[in-house]
C-alpha atoms as a PDB file:
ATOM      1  CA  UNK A   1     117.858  82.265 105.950  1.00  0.00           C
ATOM      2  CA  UNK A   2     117.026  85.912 106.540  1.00  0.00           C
ATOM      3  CA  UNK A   3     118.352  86.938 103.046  1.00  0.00           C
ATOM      4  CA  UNK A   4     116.586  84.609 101.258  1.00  0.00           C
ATOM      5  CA  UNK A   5     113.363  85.825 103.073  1.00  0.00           C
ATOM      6  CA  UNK A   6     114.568  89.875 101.752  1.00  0.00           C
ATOM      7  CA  UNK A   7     114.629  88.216  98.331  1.00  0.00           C
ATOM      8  CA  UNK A   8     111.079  87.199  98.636  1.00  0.00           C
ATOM      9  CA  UNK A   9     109.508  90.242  99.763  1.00  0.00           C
ATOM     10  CA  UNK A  10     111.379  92.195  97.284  1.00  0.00           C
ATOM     11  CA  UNK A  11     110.786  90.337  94.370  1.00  0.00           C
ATOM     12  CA  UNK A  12     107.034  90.485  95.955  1.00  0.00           C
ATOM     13  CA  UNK A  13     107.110  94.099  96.150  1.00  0.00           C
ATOM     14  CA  UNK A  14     108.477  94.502  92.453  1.00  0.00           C
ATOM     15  CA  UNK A  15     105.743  92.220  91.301  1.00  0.00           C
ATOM     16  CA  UNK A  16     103.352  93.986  93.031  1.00  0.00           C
ATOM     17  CA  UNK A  17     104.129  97.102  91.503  1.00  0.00           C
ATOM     18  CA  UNK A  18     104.333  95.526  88.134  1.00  0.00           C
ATOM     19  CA  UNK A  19     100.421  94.058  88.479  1.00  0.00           C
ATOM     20  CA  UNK A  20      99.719  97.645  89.844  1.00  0.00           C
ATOM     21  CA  UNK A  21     100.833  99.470  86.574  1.00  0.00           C
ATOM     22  CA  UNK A  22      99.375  96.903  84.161  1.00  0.00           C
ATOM     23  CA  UNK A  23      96.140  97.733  85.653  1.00  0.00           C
ATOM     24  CA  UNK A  24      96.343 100.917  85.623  1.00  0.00           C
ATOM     25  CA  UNK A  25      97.509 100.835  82.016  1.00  0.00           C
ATOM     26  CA  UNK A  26      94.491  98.644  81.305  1.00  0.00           C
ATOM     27  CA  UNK A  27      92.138 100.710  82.626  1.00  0.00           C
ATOM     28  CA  UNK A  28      93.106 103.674  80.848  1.00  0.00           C
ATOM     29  CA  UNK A  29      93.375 102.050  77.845  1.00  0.00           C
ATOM     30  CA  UNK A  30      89.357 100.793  78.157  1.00  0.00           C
ATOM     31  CA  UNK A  31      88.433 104.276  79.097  1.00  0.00           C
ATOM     32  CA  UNK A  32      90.194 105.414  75.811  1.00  0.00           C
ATOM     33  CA  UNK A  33      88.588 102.887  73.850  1.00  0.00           C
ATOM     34  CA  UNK A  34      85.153 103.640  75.248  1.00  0.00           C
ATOM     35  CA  UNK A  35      85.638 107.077  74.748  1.00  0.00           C
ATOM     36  CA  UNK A  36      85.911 106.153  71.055  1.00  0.00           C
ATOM     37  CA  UNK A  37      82.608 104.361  70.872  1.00  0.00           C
ATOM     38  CA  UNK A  38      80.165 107.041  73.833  1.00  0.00           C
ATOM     39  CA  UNK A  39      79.047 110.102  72.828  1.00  0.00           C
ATOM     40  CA  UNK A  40      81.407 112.892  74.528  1.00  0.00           C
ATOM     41  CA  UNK A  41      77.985 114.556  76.556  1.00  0.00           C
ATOM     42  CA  UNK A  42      77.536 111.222  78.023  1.00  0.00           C
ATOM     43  CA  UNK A  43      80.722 110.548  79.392  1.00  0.00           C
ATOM     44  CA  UNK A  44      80.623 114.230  81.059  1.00  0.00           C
ATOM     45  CA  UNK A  45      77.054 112.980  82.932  1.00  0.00           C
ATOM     46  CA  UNK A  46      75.949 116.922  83.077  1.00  0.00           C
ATOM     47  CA  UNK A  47      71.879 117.347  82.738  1.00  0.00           C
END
């Protein structure tokens, strides 16, 4: 019973991590893309 409750949280972890680094993948690739489309003085935010 205890080993099938190991299995869980590990295969919780790993997913974890996995949702973690598609996000983080996401969000640089929209920051990318917007970069493509704002004008480079805007995205630096310096008056």
């Amino acid at each position: 019973m205890q080993y099938k409750s190991l299995v869980r949280l590990k295969q919780a972890f790993i997913t974890g991590m996995w949702a973690s680094l598609v996000s983080i993948v996401i969000g640089f690739a929209f920051k990318v893309w917007l970069a493509q489309w704002v004008a480079k003085g805007d995205l630096a935010c310096i008056e």
